[in-house]
C-alpha atoms as a PDB file:
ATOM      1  CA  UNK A   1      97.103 116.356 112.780  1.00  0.00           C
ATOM      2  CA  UNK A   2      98.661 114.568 109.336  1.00  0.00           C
ATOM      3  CA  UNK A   3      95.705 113.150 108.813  1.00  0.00           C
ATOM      4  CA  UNK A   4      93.932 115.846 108.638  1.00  0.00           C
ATOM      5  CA  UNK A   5      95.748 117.674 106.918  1.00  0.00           C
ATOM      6  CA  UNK A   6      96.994 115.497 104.098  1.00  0.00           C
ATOM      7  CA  UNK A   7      93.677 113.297 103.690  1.00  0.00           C
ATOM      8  CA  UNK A   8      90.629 115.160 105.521  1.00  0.00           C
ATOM      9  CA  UNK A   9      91.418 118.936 104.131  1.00  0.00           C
ATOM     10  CA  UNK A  10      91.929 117.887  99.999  1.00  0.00           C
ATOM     11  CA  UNK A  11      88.745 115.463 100.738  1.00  0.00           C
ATOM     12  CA  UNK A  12      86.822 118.410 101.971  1.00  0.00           C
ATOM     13  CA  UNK A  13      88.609 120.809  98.965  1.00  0.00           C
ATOM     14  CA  UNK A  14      87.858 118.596  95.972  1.00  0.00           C
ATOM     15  CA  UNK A  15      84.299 117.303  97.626  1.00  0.00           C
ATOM     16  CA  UNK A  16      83.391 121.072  98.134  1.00  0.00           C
ATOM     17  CA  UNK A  17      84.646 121.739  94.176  1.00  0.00           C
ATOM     18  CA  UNK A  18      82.991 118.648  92.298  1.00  0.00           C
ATOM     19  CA  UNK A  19      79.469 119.770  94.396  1.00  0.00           C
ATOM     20  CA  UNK A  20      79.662 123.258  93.189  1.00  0.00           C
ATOM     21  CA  UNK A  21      80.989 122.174  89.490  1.00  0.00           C
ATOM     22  CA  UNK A  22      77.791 119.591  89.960  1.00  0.00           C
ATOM     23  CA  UNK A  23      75.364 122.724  91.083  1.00  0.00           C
ATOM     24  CA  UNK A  24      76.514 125.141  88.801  1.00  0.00           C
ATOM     25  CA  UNK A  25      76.731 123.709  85.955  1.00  0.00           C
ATOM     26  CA  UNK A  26      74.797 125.013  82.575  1.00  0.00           C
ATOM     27  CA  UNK A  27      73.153 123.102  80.248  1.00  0.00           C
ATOM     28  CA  UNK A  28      75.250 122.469  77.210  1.00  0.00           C
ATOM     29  CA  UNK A  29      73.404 120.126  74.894  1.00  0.00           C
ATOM     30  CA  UNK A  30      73.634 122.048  71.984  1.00  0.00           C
ATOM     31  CA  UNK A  31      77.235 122.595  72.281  1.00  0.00           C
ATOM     32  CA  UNK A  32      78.706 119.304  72.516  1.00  0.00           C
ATOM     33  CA  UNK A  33      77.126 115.811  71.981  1.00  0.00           C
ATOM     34  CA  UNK A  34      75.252 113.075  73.613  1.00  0.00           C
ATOM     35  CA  UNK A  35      78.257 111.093  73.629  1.00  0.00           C
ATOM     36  CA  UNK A  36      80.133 113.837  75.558  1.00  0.00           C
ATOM     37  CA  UNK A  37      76.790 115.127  77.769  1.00  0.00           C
ATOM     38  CA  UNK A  38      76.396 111.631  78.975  1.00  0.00           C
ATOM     39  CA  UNK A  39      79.800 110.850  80.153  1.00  0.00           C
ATOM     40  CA  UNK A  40      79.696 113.774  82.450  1.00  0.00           C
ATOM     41  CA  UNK A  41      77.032 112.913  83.920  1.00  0.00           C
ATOM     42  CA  UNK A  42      78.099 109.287  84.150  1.00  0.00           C
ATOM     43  CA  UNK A  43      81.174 111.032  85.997  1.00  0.00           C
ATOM     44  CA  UNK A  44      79.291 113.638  88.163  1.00  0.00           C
ATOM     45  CA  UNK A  45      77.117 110.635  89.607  1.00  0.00           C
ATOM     46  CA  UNK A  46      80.021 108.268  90.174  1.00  0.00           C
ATOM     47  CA  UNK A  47      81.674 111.752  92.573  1.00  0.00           C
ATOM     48  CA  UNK A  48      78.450 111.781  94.351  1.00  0.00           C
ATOM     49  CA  UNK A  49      78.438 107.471  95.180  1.00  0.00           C
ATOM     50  CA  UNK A  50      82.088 107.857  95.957  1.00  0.00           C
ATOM     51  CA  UNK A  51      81.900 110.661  98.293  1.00  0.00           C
ATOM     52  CA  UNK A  52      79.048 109.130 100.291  1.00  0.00           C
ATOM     53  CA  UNK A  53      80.779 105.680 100.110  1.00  0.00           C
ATOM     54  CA  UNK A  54      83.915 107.811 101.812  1.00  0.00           C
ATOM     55  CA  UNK A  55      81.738 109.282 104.281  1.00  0.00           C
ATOM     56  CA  UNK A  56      80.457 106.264 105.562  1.00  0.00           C
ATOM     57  CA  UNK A  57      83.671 104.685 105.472  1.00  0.00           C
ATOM     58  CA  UNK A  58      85.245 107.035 107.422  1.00  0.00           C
ATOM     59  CA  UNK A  59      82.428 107.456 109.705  1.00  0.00           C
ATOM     60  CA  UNK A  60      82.311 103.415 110.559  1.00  0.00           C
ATOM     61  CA  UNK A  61      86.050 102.945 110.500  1.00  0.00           C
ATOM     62  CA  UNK A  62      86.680 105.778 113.386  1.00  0.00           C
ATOM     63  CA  UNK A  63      83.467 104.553 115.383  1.00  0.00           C
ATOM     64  CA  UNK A  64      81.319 108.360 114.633  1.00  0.00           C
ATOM     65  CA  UNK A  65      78.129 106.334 114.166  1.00  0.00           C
ATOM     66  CA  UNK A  66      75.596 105.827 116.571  1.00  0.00           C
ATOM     67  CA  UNK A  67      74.541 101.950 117.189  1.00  0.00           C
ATOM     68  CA  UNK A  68      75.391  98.512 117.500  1.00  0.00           C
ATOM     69  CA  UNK A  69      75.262  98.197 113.585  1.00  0.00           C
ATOM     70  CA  UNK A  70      77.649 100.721 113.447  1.00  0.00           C
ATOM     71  CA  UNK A  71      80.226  99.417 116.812  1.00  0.00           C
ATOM     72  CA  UNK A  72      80.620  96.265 114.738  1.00  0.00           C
ATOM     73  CA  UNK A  73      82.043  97.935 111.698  1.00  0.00           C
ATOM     74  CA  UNK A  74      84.587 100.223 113.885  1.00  0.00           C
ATOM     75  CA  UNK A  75      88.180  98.830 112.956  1.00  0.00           C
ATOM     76  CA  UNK A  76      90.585  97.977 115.385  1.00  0.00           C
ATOM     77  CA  UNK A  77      93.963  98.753 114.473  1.00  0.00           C
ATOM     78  CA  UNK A  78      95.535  96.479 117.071  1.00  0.00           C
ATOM     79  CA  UNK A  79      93.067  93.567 115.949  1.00  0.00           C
ATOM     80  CA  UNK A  80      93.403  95.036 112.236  1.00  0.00           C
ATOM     81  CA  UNK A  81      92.246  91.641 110.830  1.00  0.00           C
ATOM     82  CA  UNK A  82      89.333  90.777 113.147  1.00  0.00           C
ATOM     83  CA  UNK A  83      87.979  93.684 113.092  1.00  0.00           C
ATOM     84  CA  UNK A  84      88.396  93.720 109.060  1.00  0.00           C
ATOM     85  CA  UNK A  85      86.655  90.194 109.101  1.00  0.00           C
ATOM     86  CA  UNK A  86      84.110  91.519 111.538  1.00  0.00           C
ATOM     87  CA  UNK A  87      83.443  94.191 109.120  1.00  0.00           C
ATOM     88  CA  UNK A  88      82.739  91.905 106.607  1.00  0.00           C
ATOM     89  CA  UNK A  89      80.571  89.227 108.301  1.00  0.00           C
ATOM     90  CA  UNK A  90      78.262  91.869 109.929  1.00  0.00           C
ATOM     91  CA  UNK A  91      76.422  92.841 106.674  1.00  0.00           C
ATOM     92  CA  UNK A  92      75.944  90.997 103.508  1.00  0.00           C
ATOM     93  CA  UNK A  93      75.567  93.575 101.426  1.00  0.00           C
ATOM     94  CA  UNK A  94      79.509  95.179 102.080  1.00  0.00           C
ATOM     95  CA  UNK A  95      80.541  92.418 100.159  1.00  0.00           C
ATOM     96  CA  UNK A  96      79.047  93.812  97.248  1.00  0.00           C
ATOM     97  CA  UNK A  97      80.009  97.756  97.746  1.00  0.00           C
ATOM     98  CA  UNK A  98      83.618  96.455  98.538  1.00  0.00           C
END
């Protein structure tokens, strides 16, 4: 119940917000510069890696995906550190994203 309500709701708020800031959006150029044009959409693509970066995060960490890929990344909390090393060892490229 607290952690829905304290992480999963303001996750779903702000997610919900930055898509429809992302989708309704009007073109500006003339308005501002390139300087400012680009760093918003430098920002509006860095929302969009981090919320599906989240997503599968959560998704692997509480065991909601299908597969043996995905039983390997579920986390443990009474093995916190295996399953953390587990995790790690299961997929070369989660090195990188982490």
């Amino acid at each position: 119940m607290v952690e829905c309500a304290f992480i999963y709701l303001p996750l779903a708020y702000h997610t919900l917000y930055g898509f429809w800031i992302i989708y309704s959006g009007q073109p500006n150029v003339g308005k501002y510069g390139t300087r400012v044009i680009g760093s918003t959409s430098c920002s509006r693509i860095s929302g969009l890696i981090i919320v599906l970066f989240a997503m599968f995060h959560i998704f692997t960490m509480k065991g909601w995906l299908p597969g043996e890929f995905a039983r390997a990344l579920e986390f443990d909390p009474l093995n916190a550190t295996n399953s953390t090393a587990r995790a790690l060892y299961t997929a070369w490229w989660i090195w990188a994203v982490t």
